[in-house]
N, C-alpha and C. Protein backbone atom coordinates (compact mmCIF):
# COMPACT_ATOMS: atom_id res chain seq x y z
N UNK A 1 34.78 -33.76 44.02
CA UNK A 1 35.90 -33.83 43.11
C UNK A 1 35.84 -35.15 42.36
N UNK A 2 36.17 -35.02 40.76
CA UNK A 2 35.84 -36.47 40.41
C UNK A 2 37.34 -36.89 40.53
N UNK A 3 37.01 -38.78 39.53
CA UNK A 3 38.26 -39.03 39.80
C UNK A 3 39.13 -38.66 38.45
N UNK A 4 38.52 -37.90 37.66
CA UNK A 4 39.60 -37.71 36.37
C UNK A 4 40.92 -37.06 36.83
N UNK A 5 41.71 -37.06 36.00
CA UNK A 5 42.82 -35.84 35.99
C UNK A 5 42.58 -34.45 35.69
N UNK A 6 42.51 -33.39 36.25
CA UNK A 6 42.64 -31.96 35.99
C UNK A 6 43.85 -31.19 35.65
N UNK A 7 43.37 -30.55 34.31
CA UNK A 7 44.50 -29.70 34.53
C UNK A 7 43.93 -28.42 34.14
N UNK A 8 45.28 -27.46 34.63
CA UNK A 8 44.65 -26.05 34.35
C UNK A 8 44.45 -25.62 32.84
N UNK A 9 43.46 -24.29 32.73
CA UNK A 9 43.60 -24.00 31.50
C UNK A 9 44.70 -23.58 30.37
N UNK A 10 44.83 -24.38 29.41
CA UNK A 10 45.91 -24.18 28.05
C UNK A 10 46.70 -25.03 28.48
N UNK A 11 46.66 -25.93 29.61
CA UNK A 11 48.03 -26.93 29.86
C UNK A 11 47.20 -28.34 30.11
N UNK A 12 46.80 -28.60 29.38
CA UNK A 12 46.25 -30.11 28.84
C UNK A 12 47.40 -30.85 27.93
N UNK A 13 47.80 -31.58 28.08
CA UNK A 13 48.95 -32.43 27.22
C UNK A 13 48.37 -32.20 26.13
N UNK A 14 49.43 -32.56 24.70
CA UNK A 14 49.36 -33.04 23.94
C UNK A 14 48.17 -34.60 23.37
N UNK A 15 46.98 -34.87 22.38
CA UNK A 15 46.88 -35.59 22.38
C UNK A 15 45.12 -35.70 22.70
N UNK A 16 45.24 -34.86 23.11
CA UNK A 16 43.16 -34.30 24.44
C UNK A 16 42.84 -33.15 23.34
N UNK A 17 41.66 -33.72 23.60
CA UNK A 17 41.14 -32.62 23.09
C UNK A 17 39.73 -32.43 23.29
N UNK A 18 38.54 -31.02 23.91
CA UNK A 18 37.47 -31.14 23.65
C UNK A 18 37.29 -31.31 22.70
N UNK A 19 35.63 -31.25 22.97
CA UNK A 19 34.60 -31.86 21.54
C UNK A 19 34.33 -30.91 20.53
N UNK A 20 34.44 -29.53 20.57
CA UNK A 20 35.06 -28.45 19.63
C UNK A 20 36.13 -28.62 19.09
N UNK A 21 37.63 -28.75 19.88
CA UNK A 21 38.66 -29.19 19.14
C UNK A 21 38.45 -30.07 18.05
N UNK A 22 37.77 -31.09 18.65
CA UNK A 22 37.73 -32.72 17.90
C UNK A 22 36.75 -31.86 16.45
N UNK A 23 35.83 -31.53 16.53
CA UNK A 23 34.79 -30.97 15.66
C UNK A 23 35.58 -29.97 14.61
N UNK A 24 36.56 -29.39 15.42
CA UNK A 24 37.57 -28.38 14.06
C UNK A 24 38.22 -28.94 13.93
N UNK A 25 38.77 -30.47 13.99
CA UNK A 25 39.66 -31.65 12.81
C UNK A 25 38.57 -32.12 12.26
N UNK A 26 37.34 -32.49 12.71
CA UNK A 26 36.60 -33.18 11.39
C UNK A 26 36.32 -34.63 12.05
N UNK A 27 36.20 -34.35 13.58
CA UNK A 27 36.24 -35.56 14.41
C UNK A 27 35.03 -35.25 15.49
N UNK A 28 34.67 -36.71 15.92
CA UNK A 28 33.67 -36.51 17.15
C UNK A 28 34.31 -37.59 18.03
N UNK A 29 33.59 -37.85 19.54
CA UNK A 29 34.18 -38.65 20.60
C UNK A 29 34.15 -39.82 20.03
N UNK A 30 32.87 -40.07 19.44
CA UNK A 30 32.82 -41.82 18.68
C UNK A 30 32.24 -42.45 19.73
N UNK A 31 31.60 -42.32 21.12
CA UNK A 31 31.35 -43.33 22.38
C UNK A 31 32.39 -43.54 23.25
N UNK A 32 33.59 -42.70 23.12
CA UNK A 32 34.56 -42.69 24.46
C UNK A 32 34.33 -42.12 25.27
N UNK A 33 34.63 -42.63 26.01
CA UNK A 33 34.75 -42.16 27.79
C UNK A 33 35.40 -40.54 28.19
N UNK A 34 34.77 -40.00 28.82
CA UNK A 34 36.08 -38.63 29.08
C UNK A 34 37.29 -39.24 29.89
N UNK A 35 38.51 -38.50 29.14
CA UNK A 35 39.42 -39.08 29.59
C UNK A 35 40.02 -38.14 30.94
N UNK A 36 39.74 -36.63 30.74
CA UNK A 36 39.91 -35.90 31.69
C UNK A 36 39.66 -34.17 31.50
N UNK A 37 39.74 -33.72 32.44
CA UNK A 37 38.95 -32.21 32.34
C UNK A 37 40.17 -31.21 32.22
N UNK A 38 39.87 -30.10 31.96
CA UNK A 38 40.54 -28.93 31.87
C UNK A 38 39.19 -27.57 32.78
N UNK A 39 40.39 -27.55 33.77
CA UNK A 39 39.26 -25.86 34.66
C UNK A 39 40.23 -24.52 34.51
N UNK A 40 39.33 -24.23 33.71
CA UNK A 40 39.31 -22.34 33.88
C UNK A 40 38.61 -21.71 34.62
N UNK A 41 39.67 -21.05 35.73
CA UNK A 41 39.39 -20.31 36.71
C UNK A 41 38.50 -19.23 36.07
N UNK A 42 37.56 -18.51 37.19
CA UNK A 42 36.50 -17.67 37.37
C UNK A 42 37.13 -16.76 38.67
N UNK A 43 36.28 -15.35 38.69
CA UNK A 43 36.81 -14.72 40.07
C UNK A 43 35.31 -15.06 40.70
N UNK A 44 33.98 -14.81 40.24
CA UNK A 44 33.14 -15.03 41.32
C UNK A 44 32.22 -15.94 41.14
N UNK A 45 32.34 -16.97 40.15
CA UNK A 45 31.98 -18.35 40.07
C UNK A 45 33.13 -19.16 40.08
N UNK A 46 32.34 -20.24 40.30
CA UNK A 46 33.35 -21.78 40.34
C UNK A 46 33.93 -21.46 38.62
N UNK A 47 35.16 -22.41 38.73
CA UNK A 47 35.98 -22.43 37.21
C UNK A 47 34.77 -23.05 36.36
N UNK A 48 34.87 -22.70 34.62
CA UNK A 48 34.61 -23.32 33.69
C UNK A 48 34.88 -24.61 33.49
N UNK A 49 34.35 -26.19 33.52
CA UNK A 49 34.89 -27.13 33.25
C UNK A 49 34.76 -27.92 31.64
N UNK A 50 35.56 -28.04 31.22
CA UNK A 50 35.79 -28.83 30.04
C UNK A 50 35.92 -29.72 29.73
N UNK A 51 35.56 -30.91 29.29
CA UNK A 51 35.77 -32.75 29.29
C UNK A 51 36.74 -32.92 28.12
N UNK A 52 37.66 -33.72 28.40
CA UNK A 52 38.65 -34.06 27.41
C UNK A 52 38.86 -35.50 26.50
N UNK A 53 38.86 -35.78 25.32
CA UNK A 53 38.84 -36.71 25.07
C UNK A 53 40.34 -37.30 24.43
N UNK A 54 40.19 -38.56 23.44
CA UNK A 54 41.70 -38.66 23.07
C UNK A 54 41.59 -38.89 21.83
N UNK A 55 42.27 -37.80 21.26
CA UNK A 55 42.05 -37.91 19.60
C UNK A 55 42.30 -39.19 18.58
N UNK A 56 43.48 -39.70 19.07
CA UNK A 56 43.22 -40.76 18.80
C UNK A 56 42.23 -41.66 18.49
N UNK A 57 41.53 -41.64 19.51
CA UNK A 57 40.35 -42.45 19.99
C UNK A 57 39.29 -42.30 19.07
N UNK A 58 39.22 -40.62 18.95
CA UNK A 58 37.75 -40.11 17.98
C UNK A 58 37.55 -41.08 16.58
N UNK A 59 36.53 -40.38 16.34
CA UNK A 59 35.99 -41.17 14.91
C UNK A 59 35.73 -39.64 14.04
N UNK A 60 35.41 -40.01 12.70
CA UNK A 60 35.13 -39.22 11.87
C UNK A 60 33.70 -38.73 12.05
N UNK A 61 33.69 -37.11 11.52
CA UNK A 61 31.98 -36.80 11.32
C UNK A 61 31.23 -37.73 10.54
N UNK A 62 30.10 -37.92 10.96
CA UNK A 62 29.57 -38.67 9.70
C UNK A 62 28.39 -37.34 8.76
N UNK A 63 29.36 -37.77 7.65
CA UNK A 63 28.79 -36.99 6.79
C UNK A 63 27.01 -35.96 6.61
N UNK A 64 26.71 -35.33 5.82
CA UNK A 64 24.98 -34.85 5.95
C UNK A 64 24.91 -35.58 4.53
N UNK A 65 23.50 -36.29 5.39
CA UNK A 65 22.91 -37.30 3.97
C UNK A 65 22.00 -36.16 3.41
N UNK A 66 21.65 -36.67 2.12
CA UNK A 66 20.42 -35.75 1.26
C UNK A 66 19.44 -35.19 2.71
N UNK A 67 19.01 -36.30 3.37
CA UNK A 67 17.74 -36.50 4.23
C UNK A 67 17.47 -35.86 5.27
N UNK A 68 19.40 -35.60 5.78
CA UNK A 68 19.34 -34.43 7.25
C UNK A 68 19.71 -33.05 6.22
N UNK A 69 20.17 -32.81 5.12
CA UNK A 69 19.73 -31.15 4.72
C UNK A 69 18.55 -31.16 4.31
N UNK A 70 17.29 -31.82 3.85
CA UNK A 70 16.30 -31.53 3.88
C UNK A 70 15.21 -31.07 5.08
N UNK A 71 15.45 -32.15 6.04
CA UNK A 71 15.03 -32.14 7.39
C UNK A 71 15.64 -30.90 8.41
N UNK A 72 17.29 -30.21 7.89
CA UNK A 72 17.67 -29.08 8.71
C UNK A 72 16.76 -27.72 7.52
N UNK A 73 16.62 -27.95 6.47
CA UNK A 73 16.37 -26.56 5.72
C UNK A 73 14.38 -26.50 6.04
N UNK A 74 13.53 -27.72 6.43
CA UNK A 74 12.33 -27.72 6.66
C UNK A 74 12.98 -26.87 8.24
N UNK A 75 13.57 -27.34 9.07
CA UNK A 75 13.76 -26.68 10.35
C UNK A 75 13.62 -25.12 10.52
N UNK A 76 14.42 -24.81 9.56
CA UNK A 76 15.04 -23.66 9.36
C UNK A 76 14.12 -22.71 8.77
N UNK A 77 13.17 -23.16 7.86
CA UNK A 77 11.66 -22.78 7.30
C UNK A 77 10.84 -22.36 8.23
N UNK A 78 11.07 -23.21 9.19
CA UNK A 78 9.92 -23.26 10.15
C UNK A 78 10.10 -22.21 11.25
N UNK A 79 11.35 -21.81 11.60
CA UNK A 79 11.65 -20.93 12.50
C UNK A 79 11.47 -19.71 11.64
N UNK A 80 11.55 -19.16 10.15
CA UNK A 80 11.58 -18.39 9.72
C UNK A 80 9.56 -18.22 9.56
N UNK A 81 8.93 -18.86 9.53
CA UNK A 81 7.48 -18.81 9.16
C UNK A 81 6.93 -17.73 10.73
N UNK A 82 5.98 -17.01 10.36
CA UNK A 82 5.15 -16.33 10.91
C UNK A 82 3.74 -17.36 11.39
N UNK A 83 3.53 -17.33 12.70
CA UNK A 83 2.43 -18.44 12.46
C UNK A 83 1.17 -17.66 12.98
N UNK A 84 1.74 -16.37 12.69
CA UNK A 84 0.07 -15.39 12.78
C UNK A 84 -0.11 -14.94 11.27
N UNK A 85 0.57 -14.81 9.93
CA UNK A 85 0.36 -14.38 9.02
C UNK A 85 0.77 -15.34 8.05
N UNK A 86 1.47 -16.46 8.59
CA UNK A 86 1.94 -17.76 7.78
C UNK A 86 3.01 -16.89 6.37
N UNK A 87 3.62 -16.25 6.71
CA UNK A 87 4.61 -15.79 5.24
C UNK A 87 6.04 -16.20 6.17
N UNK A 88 7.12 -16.04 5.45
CA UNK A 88 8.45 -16.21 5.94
C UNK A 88 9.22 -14.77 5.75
N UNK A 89 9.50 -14.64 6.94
CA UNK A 89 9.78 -13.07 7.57
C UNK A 89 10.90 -12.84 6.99
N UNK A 90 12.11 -14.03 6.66
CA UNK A 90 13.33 -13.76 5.60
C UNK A 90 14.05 -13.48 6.52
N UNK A 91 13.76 -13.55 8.46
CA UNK A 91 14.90 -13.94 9.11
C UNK A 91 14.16 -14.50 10.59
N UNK A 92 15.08 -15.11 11.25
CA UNK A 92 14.69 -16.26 12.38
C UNK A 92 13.82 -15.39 13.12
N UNK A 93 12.40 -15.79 13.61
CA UNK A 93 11.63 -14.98 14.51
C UNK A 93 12.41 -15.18 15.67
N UNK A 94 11.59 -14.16 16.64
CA UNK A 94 12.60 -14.01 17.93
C UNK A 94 10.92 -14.77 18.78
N UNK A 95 11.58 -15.76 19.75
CA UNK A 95 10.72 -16.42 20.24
C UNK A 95 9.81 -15.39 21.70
N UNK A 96 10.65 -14.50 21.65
CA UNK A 96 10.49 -13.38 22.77
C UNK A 96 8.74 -12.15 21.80
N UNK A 97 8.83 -12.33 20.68
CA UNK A 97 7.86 -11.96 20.41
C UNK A 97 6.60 -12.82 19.88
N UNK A 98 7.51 -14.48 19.10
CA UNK A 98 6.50 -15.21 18.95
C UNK A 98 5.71 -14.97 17.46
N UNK A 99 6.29 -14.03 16.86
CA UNK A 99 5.68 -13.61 15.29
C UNK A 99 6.56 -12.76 14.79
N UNK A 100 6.39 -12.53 13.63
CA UNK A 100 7.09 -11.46 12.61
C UNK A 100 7.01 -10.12 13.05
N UNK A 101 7.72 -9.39 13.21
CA UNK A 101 7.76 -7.29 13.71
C UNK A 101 6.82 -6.94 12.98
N UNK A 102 6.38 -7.28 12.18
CA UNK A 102 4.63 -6.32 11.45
C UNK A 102 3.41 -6.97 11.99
N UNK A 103 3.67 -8.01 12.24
CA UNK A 103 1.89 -8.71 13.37
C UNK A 103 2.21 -8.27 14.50
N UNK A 104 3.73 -8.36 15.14
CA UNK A 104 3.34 -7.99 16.84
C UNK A 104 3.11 -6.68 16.75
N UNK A 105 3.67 -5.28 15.86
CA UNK A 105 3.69 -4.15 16.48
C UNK A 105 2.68 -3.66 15.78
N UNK A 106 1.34 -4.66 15.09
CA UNK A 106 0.55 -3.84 13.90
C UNK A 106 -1.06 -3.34 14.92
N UNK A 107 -0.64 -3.88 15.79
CA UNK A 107 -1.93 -2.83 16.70
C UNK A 107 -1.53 -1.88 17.35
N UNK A 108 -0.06 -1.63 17.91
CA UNK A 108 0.29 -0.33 18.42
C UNK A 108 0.22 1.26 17.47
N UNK A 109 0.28 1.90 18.05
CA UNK A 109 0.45 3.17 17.43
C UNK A 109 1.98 3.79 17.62
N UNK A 110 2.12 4.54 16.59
CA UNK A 110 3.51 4.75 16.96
C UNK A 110 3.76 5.62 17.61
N UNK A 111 5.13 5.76 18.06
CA UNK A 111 5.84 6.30 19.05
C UNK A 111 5.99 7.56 18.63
């Protein structure tokens, strides 16, 4: 058990907030400390735990420079590229096949 404060789920004071909350105002932790958790019960696992911070406390997003949408849209290229036929499949390969649906299934015969 740590030593934060717990509380149950939806009854966190006023003031806390996870890092989703904080992220749908337009906020991040900034380097604070968790201030305390929120557990949502489970029936056949342990509860969900949640870290709480203090809004207050947060800081602002920092903005996307030119440099990280270039660097997320090369990302995003790259997951879309075929690297058995090198074209862009025009949607995210599935890493479970590892190539575009016309290289993996182009030696089978059909069904």
């Amino acid at each position: 058990m740590s030593t934060l404060p717990c509380y149950r789920w939806r009854l966190a004071p006023d003031g806390l907030a996870t890092r989703r909350q904080l992220r749908a105002l337009g906020l991040r932790p900034g380097g604070q400390d968790v201030v305390a958790e929120v557990h949502r019960p489970r029936r056949r696992r342990g509860p969900l735990v949640a870290y709480l911070y203090r809004v207050d406390g947060a800081k602002p997003v920092r903005p996307m420079t030119p440099g990280r949408w270039a660097a997320l849209a090369k990302a995003n290229a790259a997951r879309r590229t075929c690297p058995a036929c090198h074209r862009d499949a025009g949607y995210v390969i599935s890493p479970t096949l590892g190539m575009c649906t016309p290289c993996a299934y182009s030696g089978q015969d059909a069904v």
